[in-house]
PDB file of N, CA and C in Angstrom:
ATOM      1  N   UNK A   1     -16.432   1.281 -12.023  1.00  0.00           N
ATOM      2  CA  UNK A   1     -15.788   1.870 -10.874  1.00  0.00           C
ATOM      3  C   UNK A   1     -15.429   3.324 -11.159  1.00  0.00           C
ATOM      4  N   UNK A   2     -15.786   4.305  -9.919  1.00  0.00           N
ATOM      5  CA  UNK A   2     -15.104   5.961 -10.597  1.00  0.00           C
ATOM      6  C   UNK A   2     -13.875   5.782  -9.673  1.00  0.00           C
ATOM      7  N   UNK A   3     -13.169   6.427 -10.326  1.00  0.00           N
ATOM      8  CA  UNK A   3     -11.671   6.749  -9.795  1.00  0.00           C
ATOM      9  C   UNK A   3     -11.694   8.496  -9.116  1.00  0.00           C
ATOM     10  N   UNK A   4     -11.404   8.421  -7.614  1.00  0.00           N
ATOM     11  CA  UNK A   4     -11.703   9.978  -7.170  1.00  0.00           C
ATOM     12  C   UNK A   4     -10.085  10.049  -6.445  1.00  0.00           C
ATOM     13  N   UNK A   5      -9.571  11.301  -6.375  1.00  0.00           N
ATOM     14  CA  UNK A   5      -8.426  11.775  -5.433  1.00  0.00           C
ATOM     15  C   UNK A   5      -8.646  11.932  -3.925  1.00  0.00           C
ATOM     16  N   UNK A   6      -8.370  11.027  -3.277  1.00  0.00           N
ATOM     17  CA  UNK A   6      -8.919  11.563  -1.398  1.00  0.00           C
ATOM     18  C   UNK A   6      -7.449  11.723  -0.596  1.00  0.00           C
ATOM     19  N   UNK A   7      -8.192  12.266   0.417  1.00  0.00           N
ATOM     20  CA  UNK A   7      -6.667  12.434   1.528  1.00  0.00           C
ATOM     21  C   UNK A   7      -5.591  13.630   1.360  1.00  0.00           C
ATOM     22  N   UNK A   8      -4.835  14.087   2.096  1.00  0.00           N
ATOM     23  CA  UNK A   8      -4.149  15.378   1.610  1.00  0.00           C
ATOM     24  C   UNK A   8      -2.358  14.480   2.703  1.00  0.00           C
ATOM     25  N   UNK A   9      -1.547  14.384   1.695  1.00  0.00           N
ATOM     26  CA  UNK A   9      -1.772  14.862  -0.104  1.00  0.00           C
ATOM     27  C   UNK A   9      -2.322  13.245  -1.066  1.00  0.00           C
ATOM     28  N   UNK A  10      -3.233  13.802  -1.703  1.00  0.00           N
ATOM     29  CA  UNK A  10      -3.962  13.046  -2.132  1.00  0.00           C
ATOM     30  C   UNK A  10      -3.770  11.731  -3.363  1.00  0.00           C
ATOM     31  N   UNK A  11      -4.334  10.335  -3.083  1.00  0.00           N
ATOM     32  CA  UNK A  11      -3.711   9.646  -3.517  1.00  0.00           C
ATOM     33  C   UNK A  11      -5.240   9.133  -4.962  1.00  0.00           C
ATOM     34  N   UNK A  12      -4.606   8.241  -6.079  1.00  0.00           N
ATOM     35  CA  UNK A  12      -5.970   8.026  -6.416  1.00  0.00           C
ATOM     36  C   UNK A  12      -6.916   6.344  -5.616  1.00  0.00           C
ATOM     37  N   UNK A  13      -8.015   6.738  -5.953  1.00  0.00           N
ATOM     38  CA  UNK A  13      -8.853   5.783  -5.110  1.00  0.00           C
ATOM     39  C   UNK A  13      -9.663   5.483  -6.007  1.00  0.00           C
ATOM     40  N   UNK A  14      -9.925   3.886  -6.239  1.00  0.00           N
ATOM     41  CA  UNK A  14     -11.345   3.191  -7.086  1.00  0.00           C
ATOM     42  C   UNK A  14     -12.454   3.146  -6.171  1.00  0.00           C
ATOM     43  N   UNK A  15     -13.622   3.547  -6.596  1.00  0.00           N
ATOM     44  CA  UNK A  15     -14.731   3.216  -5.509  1.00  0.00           C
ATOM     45  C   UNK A  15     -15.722   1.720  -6.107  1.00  0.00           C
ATOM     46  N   UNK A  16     -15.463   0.851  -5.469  1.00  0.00           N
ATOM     47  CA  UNK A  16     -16.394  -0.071  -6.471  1.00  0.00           C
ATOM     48  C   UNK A  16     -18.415   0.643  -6.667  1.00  0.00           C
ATOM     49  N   UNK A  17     -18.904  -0.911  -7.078  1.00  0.00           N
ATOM     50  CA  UNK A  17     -20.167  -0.632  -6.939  1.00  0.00           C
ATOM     51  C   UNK A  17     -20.476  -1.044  -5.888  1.00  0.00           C
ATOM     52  N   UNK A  18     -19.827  -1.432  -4.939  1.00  0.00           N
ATOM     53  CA  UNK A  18     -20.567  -1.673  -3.292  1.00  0.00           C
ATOM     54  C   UNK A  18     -20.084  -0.642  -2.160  1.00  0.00           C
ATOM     55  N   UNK A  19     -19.341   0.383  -3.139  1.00  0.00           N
ATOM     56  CA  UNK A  19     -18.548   1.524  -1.958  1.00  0.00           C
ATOM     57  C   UNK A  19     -17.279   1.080  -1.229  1.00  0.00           C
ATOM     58  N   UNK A  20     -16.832  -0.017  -1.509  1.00  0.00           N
ATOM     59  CA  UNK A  20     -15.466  -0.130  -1.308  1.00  0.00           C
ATOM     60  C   UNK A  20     -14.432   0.897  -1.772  1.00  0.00           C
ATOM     61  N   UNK A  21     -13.507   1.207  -1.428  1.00  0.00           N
ATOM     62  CA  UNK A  21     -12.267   1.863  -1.654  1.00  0.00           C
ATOM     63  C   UNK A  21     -11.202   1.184  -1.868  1.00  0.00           C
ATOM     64  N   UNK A  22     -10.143   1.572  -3.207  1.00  0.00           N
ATOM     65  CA  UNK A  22      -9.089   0.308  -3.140  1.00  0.00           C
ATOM     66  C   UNK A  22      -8.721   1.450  -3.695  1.00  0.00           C
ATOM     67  N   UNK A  23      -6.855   1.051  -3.046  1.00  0.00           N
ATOM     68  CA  UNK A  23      -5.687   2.278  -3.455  1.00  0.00           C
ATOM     69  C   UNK A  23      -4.315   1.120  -3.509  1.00  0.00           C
ATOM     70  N   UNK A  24      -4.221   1.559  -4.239  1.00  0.00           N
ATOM     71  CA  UNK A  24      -2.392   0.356  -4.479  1.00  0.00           C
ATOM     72  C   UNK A  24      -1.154   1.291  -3.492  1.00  0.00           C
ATOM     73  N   UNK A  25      -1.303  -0.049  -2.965  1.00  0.00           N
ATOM     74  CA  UNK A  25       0.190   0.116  -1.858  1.00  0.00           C
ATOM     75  C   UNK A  25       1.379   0.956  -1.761  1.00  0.00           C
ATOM     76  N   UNK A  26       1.379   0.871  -3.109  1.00  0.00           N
ATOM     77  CA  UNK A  26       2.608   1.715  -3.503  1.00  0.00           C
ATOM     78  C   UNK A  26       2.231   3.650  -3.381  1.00  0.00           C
ATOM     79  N   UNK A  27       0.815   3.598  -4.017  1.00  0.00           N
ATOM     80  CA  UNK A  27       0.455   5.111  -3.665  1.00  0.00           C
ATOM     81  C   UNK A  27       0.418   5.648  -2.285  1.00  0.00           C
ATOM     82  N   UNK A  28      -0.360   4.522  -1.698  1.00  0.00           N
ATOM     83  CA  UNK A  28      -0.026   4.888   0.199  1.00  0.00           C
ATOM     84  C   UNK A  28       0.879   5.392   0.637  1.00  0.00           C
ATOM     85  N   UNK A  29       2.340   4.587   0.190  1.00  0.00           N
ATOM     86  CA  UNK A  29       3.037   4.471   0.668  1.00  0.00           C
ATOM     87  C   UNK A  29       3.801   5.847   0.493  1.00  0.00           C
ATOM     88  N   UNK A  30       3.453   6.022  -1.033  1.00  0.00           N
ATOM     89  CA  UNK A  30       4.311   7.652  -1.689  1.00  0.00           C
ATOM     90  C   UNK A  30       3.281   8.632  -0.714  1.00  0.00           C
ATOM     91  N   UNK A  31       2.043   8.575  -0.423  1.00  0.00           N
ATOM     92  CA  UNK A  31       1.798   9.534   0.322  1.00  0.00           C
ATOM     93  C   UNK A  31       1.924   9.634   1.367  1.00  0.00           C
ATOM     94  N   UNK A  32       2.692   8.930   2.207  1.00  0.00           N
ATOM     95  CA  UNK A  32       2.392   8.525   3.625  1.00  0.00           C
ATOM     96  C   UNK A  32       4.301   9.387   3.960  1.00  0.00           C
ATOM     97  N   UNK A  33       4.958   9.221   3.108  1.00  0.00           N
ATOM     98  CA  UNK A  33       6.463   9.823   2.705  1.00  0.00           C
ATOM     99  C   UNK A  33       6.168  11.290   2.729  1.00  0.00           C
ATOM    100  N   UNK A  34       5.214  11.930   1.454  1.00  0.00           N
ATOM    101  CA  UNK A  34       5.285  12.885   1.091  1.00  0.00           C
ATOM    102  C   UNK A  34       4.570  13.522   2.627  1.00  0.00           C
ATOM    103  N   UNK A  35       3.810  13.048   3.403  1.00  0.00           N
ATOM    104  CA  UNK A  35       2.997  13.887   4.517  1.00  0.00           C
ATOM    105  C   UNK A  35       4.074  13.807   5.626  1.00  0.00           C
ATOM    106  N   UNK A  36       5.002  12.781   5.677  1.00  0.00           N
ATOM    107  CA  UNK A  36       5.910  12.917   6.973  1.00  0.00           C
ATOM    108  C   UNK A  36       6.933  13.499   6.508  1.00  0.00           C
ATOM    109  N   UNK A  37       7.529  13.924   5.305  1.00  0.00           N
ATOM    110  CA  UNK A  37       8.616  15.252   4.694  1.00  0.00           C
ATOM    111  C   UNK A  37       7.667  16.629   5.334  1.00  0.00           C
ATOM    112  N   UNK A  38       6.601  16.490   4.875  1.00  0.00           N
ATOM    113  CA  UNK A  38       6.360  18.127   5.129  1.00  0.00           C
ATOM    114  C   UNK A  38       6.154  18.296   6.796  1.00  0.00           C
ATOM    115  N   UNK A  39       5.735  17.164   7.451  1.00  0.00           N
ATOM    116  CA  UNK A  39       5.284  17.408   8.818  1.00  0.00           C
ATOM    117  C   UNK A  39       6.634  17.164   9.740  1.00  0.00           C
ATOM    118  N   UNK A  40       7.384  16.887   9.116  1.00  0.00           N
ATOM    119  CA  UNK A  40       8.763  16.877  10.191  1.00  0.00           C
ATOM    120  C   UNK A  40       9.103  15.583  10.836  1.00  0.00           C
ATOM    121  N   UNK A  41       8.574  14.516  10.715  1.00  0.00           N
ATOM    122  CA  UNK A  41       8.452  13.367  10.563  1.00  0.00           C
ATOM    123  C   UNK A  41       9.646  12.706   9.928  1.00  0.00           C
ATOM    124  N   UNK A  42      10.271  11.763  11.025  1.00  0.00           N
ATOM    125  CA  UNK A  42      11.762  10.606  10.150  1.00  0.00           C
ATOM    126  C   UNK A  42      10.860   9.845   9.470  1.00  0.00           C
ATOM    127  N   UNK A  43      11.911   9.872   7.975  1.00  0.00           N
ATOM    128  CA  UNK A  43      11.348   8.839   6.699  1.00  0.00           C
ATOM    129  C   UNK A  43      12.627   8.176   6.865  1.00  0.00           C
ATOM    130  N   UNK A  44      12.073   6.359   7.280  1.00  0.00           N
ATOM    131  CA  UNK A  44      13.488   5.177   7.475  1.00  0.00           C
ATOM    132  C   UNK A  44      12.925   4.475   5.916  1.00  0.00           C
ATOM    133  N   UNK A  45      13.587   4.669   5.123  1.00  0.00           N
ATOM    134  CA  UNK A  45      13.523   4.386   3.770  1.00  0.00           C
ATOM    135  C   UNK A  45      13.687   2.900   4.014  1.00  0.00           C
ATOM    136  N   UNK A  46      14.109   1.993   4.137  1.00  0.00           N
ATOM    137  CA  UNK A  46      13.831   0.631   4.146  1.00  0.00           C
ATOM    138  C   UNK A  46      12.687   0.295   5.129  1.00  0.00           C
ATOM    139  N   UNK A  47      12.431   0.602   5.992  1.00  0.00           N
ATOM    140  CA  UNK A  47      10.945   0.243   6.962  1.00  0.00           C
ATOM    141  C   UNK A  47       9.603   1.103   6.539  1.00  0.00           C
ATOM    142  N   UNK A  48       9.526   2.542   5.786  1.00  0.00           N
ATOM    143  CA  UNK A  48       8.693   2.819   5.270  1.00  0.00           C
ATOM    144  C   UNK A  48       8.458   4.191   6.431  1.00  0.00           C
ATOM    145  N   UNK A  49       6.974   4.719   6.930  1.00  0.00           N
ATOM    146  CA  UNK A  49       7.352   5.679   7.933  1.00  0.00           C
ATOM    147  C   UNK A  49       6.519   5.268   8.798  1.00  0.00           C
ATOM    148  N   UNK A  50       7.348   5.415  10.284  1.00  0.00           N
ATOM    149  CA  UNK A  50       6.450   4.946  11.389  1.00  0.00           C
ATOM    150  C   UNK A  50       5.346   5.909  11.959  1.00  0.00           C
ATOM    151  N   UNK A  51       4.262   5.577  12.755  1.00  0.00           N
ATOM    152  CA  UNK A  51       3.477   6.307  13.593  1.00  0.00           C
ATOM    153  C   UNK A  51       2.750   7.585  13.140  1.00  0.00           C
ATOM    154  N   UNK A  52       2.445   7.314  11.509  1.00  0.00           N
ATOM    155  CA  UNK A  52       1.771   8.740  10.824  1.00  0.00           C
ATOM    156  C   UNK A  52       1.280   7.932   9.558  1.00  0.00           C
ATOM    157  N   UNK A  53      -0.350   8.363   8.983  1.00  0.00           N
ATOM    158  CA  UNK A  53      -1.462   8.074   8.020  1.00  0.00           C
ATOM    159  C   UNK A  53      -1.207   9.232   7.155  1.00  0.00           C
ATOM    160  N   UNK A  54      -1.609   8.951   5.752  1.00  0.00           N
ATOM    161  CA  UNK A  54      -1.598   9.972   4.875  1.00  0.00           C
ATOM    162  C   UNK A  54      -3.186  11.016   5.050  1.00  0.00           C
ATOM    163  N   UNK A  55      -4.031  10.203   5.693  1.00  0.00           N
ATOM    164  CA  UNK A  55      -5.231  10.906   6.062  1.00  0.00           C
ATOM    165  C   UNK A  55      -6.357  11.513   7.307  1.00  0.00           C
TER     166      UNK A  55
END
């Protein structure tokens, strides 16, 4: 599997050998925070952030 950085701000990603993509939850989740801090976006720290993708 190669391991590549995608998405802004970017998280890491395994690509298998069939082109799947797998990213652990937890990275999503830190990027999905870090893109709704900069975009002005409410972060509800126990529900996670609504209505915005890290990509």
């Amino acid at each position: 599997m190669n391991i590549i950085r995608l998405g802004s701000p970017a998280i890491p990603v395994k690509i298998t050998e069939s082109g799947t993509c797998l990213a652990k939850l937890e990275h999503v989740w830190q990027a999905a925070r870090r893109y709704a801090r900069r975009n002005g976006y409410k972060v509800v720290e126990t529900y996670g952030v609504m209505g915005v993708a890290p990509f």
